[in-house]
PDB file of N, CA and C in Angstrom:
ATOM      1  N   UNK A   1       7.182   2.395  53.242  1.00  0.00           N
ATOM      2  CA  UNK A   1       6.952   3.544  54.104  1.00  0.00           C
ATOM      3  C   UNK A   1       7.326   4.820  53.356  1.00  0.00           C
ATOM      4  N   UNK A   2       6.497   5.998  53.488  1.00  0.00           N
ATOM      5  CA  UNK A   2       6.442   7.096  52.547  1.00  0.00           C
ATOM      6  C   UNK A   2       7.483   8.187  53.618  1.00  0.00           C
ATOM      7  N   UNK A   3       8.209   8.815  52.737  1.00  0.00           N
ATOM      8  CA  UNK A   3       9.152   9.988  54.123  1.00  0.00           C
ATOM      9  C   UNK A   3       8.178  11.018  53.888  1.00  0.00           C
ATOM     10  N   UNK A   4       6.718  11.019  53.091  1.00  0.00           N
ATOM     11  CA  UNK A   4       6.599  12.283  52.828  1.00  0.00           C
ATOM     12  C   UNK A   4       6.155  13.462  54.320  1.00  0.00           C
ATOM     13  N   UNK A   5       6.114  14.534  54.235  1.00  0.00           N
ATOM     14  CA  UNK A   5       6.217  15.434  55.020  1.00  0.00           C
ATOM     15  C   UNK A   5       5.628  16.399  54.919  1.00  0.00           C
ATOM     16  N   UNK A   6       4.465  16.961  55.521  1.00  0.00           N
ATOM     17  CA  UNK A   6       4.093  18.285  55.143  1.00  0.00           C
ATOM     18  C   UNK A   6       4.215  19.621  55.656  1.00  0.00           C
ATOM     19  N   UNK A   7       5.263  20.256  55.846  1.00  0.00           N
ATOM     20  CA  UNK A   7       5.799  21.082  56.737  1.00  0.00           C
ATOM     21  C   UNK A   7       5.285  22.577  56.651  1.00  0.00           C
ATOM     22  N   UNK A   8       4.537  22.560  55.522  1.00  0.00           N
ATOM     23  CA  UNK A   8       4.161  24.012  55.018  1.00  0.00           C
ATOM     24  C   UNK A   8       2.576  24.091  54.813  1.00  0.00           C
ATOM     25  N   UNK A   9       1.426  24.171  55.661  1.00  0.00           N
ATOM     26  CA  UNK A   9       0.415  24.080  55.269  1.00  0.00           C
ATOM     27  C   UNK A   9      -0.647  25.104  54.846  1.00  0.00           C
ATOM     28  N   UNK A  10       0.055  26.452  54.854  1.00  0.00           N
ATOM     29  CA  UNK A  10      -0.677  27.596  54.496  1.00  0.00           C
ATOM     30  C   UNK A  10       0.057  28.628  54.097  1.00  0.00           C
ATOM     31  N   UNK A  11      -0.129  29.479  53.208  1.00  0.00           N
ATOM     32  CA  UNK A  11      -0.880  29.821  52.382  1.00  0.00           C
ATOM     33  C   UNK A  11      -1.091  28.434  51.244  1.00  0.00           C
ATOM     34  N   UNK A  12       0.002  27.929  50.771  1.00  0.00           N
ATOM     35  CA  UNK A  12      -0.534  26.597  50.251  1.00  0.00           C
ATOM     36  C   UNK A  12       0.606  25.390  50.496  1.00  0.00           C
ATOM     37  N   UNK A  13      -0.303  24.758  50.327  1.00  0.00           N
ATOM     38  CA  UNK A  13       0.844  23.692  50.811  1.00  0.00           C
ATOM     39  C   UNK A  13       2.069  22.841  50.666  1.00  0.00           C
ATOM     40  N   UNK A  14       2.518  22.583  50.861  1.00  0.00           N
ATOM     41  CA  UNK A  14       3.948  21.901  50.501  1.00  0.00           C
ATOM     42  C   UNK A  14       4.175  20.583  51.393  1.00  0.00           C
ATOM     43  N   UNK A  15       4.177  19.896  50.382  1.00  0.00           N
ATOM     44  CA  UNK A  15       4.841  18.174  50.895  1.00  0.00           C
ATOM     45  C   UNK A  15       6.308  18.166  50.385  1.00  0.00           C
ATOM     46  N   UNK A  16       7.174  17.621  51.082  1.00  0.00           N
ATOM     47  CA  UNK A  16       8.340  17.523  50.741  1.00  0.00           C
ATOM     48  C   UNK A  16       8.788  15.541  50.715  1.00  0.00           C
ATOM     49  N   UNK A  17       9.300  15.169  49.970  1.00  0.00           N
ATOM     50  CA  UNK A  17       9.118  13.702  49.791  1.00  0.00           C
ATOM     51  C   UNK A  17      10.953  13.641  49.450  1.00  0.00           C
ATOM     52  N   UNK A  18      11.514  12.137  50.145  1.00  0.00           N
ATOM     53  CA  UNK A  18      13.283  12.031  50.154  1.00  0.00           C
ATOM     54  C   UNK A  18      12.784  11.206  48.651  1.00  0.00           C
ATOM     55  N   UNK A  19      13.749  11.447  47.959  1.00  0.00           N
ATOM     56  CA  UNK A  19      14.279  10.841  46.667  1.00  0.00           C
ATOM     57  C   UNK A  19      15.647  10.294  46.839  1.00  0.00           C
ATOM     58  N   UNK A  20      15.756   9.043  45.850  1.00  0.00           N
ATOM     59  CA  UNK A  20      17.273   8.528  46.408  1.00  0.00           C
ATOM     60  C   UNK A  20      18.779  10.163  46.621  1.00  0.00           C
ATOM     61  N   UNK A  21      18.699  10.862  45.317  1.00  0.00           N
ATOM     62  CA  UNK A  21      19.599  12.052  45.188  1.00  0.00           C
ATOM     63  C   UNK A  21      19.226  12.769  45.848  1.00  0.00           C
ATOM     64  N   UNK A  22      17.797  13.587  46.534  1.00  0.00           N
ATOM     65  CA  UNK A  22      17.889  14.313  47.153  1.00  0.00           C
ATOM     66  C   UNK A  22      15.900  14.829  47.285  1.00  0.00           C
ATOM     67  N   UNK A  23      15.571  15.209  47.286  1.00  0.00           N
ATOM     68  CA  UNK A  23      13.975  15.782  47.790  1.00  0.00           C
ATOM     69  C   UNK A  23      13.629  16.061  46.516  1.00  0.00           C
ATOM     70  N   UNK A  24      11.810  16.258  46.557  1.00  0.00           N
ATOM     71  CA  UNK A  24      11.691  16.766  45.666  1.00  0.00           C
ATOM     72  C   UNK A  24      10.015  17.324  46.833  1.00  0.00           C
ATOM     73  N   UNK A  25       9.940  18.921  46.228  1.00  0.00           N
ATOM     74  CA  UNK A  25       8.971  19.804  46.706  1.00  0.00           C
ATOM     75  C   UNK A  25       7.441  19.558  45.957  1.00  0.00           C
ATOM     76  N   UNK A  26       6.130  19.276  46.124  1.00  0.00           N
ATOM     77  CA  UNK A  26       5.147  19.153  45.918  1.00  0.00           C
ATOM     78  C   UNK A  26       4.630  20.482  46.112  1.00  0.00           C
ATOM     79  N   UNK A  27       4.266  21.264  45.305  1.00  0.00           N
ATOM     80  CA  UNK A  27       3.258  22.342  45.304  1.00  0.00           C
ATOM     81  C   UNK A  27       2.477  22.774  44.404  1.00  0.00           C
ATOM     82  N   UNK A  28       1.787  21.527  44.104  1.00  0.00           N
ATOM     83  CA  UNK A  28       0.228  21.219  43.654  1.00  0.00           C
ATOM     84  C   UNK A  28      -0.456  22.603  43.872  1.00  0.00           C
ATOM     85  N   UNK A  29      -0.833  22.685  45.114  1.00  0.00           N
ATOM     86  CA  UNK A  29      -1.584  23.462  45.399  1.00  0.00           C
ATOM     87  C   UNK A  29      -1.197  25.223  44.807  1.00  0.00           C
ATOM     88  N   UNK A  30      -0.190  25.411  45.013  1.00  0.00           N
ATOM     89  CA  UNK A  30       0.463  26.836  44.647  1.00  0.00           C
ATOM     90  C   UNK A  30      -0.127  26.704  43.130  1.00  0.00           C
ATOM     91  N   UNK A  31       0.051  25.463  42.540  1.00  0.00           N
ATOM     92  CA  UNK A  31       0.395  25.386  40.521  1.00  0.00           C
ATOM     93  C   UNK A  31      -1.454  25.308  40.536  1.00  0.00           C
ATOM     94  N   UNK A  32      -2.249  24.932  41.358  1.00  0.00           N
ATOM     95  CA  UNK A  32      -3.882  25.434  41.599  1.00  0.00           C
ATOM     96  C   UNK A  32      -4.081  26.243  41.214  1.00  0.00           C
ATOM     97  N   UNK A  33      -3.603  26.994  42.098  1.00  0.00           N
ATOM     98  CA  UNK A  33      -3.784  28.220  42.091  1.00  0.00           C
ATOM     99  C   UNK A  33      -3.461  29.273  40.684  1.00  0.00           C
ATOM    100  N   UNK A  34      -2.321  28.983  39.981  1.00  0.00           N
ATOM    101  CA  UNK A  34      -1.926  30.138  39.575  1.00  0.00           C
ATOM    102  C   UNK A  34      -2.628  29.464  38.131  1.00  0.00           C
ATOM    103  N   UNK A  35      -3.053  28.176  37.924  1.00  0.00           N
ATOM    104  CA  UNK A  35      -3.611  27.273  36.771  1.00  0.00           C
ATOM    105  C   UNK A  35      -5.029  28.320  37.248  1.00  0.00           C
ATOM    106  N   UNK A  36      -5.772  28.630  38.047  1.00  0.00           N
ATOM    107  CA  UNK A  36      -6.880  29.280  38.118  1.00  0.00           C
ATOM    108  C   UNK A  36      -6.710  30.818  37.731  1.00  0.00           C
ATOM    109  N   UNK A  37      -5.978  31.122  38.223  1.00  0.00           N
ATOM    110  CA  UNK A  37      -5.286  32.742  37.527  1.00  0.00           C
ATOM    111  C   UNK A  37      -5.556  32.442  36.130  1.00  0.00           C
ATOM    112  N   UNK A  38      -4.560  31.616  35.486  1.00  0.00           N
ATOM    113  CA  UNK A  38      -4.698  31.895  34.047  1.00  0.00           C
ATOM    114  C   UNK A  38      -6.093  31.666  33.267  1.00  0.00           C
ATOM    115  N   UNK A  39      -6.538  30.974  33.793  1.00  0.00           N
ATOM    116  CA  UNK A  39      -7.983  30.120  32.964  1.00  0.00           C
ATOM    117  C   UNK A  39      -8.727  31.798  33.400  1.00  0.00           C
ATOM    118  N   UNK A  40      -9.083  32.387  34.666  1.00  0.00           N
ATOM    119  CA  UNK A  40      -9.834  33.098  34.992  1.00  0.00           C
ATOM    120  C   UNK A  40      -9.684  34.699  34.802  1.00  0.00           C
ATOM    121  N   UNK A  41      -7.696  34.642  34.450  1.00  0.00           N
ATOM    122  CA  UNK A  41      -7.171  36.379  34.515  1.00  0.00           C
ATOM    123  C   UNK A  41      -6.432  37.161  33.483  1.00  0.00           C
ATOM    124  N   UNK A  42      -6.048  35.242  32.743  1.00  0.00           N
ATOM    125  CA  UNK A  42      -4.908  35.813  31.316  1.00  0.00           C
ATOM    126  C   UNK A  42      -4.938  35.002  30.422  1.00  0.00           C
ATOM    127  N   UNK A  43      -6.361  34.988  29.757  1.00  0.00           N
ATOM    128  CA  UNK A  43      -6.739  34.320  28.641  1.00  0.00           C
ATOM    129  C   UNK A  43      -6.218  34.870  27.349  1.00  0.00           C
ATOM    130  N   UNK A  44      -6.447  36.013  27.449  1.00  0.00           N
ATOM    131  CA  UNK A  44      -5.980  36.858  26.616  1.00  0.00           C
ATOM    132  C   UNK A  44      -4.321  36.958  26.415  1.00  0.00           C
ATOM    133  N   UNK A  45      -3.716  36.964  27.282  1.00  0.00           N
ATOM    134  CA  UNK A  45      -2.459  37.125  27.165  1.00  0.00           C
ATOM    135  C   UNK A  45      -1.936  35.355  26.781  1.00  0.00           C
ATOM    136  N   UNK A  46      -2.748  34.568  27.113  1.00  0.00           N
ATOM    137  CA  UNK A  46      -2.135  33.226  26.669  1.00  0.00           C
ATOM    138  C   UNK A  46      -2.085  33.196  24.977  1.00  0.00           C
ATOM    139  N   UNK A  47      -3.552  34.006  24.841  1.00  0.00           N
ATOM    140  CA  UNK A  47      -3.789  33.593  23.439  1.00  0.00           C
ATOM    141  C   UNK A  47      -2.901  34.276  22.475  1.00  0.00           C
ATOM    142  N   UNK A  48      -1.886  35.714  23.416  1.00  0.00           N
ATOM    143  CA  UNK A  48      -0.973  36.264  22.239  1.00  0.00           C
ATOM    144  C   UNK A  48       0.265  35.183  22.690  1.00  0.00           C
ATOM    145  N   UNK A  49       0.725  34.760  23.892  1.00  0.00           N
ATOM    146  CA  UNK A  49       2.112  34.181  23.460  1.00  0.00           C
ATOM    147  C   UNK A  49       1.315  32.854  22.681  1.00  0.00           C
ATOM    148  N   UNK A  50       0.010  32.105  22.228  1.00  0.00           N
ATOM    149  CA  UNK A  50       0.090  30.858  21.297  1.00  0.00           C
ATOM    150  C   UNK A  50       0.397  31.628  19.812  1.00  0.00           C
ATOM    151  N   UNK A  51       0.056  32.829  19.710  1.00  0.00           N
ATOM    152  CA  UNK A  51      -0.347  33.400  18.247  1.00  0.00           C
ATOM    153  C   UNK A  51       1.621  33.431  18.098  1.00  0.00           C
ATOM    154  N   UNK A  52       1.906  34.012  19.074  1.00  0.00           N
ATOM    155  CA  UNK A  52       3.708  34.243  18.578  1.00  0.00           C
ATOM    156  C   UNK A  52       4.637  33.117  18.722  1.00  0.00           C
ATOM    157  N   UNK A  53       3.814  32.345  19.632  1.00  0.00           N
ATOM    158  CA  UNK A  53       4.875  31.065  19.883  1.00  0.00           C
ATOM    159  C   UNK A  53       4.925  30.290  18.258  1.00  0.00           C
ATOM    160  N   UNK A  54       3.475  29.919  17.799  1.00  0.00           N
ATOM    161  CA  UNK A  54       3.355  29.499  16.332  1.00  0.00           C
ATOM    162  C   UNK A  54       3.942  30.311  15.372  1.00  0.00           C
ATOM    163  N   UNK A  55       3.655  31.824  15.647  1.00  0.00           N
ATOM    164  CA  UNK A  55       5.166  32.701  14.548  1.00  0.00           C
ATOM    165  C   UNK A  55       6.383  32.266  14.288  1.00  0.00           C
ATOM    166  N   UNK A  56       6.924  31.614  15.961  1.00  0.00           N
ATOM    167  CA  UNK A  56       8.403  31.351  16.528  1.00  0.00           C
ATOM    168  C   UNK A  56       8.369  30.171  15.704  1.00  0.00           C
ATOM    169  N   UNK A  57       7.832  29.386  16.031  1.00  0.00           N
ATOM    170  CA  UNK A  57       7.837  28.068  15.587  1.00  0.00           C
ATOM    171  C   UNK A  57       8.031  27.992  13.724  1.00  0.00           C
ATOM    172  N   UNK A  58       7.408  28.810  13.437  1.00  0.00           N
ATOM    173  CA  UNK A  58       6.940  29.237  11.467  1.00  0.00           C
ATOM    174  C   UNK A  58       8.570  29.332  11.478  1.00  0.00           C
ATOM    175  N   UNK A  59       9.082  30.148  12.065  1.00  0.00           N
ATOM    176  CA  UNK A  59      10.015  31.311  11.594  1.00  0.00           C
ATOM    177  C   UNK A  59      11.385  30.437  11.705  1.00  0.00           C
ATOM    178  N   UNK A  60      11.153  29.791  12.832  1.00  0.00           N
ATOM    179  CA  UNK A  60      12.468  28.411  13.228  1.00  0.00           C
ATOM    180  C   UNK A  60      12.120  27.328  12.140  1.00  0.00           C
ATOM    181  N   UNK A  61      11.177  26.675  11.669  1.00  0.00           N
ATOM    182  CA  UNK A  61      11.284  25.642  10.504  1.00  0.00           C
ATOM    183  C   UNK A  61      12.105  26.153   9.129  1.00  0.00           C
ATOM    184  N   UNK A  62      11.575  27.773   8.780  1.00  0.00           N
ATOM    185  CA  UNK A  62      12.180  27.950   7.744  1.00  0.00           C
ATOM    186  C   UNK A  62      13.605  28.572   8.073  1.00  0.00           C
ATOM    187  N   UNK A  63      14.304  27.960   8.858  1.00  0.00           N
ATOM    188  CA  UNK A  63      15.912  28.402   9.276  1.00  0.00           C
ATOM    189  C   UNK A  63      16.232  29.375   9.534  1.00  0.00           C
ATOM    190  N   UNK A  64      14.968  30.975  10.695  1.00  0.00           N
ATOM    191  CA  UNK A  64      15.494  31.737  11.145  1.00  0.00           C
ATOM    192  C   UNK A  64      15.184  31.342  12.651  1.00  0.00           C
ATOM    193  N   UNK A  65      16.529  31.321  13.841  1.00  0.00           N
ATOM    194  CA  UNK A  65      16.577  30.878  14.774  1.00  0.00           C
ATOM    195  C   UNK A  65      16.748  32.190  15.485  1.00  0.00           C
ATOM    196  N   UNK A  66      16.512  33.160  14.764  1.00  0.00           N
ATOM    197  CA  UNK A  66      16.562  34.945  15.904  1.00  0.00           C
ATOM    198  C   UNK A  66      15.397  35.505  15.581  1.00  0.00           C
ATOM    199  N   UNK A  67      14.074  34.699  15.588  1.00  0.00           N
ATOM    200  CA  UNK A  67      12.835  35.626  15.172  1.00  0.00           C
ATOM    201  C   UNK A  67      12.518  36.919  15.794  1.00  0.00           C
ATOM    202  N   UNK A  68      11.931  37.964  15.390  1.00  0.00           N
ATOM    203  CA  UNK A  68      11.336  38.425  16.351  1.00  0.00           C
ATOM    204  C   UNK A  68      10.439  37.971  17.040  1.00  0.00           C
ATOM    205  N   UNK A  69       9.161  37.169  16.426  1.00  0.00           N
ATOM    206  CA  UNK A  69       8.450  36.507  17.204  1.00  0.00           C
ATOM    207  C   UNK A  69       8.918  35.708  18.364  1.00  0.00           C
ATOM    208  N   UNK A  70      10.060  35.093  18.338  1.00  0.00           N
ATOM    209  CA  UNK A  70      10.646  34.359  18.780  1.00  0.00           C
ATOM    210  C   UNK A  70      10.548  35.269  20.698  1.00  0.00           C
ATOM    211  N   UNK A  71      11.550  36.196  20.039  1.00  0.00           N
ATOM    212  CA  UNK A  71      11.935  37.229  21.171  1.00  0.00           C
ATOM    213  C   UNK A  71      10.173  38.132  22.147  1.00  0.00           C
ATOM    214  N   UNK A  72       9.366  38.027  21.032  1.00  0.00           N
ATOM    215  CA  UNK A  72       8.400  38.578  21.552  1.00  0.00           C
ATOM    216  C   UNK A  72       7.631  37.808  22.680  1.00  0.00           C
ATOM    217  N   UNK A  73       7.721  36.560  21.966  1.00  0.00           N
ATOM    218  CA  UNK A  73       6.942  35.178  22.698  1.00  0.00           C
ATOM    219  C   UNK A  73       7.557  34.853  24.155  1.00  0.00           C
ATOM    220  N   UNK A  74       9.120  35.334  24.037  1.00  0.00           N
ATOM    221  CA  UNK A  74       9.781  35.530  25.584  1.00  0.00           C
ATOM    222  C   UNK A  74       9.331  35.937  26.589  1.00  0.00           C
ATOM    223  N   UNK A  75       9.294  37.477  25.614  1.00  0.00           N
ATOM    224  CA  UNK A  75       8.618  38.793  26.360  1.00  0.00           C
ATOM    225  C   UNK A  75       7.393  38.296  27.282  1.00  0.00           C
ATOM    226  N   UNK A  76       6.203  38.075  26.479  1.00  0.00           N
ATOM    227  CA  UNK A  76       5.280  37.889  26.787  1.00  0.00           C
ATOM    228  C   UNK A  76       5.552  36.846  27.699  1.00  0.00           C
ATOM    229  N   UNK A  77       5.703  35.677  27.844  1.00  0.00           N
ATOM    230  CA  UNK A  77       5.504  34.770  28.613  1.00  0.00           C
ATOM    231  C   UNK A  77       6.295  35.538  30.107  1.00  0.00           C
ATOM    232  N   UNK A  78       7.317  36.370  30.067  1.00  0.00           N
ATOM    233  CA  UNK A  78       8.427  36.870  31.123  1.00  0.00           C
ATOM    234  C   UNK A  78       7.183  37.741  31.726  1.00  0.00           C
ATOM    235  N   UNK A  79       6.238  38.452  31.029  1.00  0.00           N
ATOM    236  CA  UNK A  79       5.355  39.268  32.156  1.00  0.00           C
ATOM    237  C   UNK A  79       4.656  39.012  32.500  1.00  0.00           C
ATOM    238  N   UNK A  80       4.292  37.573  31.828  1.00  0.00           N
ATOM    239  CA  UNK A  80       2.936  37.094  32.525  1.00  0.00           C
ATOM    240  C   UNK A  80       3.580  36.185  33.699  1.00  0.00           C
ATOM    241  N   UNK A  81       4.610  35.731  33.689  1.00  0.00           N
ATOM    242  CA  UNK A  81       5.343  35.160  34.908  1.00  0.00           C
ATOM    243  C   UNK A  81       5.459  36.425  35.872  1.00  0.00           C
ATOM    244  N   UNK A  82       5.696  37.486  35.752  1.00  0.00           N
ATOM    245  CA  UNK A  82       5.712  38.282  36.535  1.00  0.00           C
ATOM    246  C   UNK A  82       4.552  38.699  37.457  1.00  0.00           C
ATOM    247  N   UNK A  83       3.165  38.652  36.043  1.00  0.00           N
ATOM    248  CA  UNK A  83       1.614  39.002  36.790  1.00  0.00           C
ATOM    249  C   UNK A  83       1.413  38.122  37.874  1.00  0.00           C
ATOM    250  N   UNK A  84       1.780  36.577  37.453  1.00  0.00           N
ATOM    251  CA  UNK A  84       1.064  35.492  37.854  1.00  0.00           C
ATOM    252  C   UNK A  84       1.816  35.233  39.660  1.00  0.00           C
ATOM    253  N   UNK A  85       2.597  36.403  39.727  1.00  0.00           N
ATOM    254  CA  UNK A  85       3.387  36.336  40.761  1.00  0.00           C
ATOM    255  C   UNK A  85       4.200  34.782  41.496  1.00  0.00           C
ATOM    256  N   UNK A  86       5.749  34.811  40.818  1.00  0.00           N
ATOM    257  CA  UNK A  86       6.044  33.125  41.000  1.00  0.00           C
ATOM    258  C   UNK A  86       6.578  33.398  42.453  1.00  0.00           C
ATOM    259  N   UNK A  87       6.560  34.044  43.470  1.00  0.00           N
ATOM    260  CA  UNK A  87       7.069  33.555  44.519  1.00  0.00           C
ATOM    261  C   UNK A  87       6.013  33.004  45.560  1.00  0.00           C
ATOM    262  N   UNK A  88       6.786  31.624  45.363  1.00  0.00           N
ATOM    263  CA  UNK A  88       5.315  31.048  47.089  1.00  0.00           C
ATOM    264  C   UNK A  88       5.652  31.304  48.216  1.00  0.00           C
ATOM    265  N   UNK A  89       4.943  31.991  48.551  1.00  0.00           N
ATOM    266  CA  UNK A  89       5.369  32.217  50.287  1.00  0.00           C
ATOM    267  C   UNK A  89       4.817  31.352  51.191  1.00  0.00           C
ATOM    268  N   UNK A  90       6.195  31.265  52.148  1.00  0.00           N
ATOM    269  CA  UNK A  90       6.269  30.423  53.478  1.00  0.00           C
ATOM    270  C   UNK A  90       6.484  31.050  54.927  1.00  0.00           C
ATOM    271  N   UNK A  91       5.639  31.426  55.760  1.00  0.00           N
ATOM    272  CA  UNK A  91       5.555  32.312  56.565  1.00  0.00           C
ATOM    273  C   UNK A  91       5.460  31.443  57.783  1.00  0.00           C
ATOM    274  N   UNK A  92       6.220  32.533  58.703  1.00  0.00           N
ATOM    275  CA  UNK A  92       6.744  31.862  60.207  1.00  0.00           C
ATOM    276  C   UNK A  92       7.239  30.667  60.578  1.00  0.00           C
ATOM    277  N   UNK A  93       6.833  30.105  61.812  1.00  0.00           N
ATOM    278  CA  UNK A  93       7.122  29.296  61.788  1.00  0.00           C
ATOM    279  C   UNK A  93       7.528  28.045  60.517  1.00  0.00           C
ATOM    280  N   UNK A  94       6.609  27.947  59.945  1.00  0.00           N
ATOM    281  CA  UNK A  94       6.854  26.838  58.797  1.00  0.00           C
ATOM    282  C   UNK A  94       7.868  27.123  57.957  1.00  0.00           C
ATOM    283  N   UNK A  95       8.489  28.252  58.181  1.00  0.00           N
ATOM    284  CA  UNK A  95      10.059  28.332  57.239  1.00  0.00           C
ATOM    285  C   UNK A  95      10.698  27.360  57.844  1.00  0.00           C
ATOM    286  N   UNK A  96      10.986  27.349  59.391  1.00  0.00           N
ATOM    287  CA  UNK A  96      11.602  26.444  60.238  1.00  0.00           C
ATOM    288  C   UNK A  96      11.305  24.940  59.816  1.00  0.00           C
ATOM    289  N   UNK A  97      10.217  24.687  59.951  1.00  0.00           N
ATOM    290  CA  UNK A  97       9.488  23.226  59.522  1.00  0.00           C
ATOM    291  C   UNK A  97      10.040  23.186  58.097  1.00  0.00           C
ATOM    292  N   UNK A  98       9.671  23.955  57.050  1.00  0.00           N
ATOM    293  CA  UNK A  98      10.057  23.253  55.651  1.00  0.00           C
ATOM    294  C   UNK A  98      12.150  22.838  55.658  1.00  0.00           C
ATOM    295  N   UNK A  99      12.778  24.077  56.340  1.00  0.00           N
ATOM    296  CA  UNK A  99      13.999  24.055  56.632  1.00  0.00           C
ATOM    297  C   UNK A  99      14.359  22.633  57.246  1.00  0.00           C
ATOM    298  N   UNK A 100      13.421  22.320  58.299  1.00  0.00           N
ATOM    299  CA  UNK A 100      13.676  21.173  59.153  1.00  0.00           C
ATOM    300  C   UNK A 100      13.559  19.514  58.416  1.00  0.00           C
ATOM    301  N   UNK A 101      12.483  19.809  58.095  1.00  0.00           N
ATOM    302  CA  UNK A 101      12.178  18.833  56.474  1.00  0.00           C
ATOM    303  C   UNK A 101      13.267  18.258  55.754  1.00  0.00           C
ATOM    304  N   UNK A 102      13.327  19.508  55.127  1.00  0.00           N
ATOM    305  CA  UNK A 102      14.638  19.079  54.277  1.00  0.00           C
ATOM    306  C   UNK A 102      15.807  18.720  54.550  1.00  0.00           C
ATOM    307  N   UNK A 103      16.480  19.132  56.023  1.00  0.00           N
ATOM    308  CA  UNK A 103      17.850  18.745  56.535  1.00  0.00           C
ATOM    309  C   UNK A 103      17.698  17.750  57.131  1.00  0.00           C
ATOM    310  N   UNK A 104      16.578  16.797  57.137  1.00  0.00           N
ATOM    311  CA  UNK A 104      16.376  15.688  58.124  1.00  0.00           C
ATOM    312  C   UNK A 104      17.219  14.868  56.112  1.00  0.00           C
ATOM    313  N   UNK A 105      16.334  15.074  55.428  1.00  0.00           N
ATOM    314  CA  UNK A 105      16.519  14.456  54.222  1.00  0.00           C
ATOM    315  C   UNK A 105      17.975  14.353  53.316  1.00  0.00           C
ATOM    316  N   UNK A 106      18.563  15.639  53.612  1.00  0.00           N
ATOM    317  CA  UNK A 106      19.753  16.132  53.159  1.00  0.00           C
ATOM    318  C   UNK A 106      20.988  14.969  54.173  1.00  0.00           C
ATOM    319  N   UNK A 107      20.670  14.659  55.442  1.00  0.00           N
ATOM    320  CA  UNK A 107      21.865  13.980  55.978  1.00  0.00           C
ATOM    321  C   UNK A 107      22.209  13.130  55.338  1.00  0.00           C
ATOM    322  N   UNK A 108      23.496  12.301  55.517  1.00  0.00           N
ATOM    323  CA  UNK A 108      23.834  11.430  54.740  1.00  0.00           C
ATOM    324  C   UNK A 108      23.706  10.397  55.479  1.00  0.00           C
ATOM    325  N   UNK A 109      23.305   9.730  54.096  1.00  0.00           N
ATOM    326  CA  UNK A 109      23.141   7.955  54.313  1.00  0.00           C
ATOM    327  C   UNK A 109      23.799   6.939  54.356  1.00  0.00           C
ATOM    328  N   UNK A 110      23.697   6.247  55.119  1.00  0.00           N
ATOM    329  CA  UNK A 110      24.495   4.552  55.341  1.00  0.00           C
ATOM    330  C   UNK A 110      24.599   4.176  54.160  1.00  0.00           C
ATOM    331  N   UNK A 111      25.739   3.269  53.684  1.00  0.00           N
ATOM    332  CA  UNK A 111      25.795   2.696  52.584  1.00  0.00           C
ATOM    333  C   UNK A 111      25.409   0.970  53.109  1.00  0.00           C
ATOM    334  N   UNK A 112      24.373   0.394  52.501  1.00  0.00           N
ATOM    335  CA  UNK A 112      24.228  -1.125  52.521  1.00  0.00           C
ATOM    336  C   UNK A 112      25.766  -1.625  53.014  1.00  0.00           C
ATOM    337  N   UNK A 113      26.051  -2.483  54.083  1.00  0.00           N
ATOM    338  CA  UNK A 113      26.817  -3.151  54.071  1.00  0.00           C
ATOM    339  C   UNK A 113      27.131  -4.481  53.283  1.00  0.00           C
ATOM    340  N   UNK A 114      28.420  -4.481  52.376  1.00  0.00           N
ATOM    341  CA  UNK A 114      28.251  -5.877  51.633  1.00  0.00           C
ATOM    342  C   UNK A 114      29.074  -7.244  52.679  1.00  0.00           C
ATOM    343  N   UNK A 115      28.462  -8.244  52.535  1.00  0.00           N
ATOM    344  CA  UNK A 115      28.658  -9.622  52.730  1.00  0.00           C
ATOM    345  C   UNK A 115      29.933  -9.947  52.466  1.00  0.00           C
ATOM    346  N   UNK A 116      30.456 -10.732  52.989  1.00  0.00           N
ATOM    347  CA  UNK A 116      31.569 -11.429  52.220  1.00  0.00           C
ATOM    348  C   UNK A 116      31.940 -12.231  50.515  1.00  0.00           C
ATOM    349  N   UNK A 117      30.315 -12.671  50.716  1.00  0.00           N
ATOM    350  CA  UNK A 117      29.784 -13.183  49.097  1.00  0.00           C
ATOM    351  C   UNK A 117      29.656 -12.379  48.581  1.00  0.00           C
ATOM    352  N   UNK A 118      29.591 -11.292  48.359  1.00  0.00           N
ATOM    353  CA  UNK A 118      28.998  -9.710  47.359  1.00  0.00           C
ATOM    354  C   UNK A 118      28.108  -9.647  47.720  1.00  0.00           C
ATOM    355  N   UNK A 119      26.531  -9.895  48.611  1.00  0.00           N
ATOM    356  CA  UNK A 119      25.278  -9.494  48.410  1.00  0.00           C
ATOM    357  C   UNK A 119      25.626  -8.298  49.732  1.00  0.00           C
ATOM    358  N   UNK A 120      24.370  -7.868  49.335  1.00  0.00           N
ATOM    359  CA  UNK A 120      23.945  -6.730  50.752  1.00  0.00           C
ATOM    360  C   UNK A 120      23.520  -7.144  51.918  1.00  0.00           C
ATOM    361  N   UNK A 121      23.717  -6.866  52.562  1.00  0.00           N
ATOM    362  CA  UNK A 121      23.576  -7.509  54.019  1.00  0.00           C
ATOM    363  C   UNK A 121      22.271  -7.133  54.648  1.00  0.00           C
TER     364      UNK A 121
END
């Protein structure tokens, strides 16, 4: 039986699924989306952080670990995280629902009771 949950269904969606330690968030759809941004909005900007990331990379084999490239390739990737806008929004009600989701998941769990023989009961 699957706990999964979909508590967030618009602007995009979110499944929330229990893992033994704790949840883990599905947003496929959001990483759609912003995978279509880049292919369609920042080709160009991909193609300078590959040109500097391979600088970074040049510059780290021959034992400088403070390139500039290095630092540039940051840069770049830090504004295009910025363009690509990383916050997903969860509006109205469904804050409640994703909130609700997760604290159903977050309670704590029974531990297997053991047997007298050692097995689990």
């Amino acid at each position: 039986m699957s706990d999964r949950t979909m508590p967030v269904t618009g602007p995009h969606r979110i499944y929330v699924d229990a893992i033994p330690a704790g949840a883990t968030l599905d947003i496929s759809a959001y990483l759609e989306t912003v995978i279509l941004a880049l292919v369609r909005d920042e080709n160009g900007a991909m193609e300078d952080i590959v040109a500097a990331d391979e600088s970074a990379s040049f510059q780290l084999s021959h034992g400088n670990d403070d390139s500039h490239a290095g630092h540039e390739r940051d840069q770049l990737v830090q504004e295009l995280v910025e363009r690509l806008s990383p916050r997903l929004p969860v509006y109205g009600g469904q804050v409640g629902q994703l909130a609700a989701a997760l604290s159903v998941i977050a309670r704590p769990k029974g531990l297997p009771v053991q047997r007298k023989d050692g097995a689990a009961a």
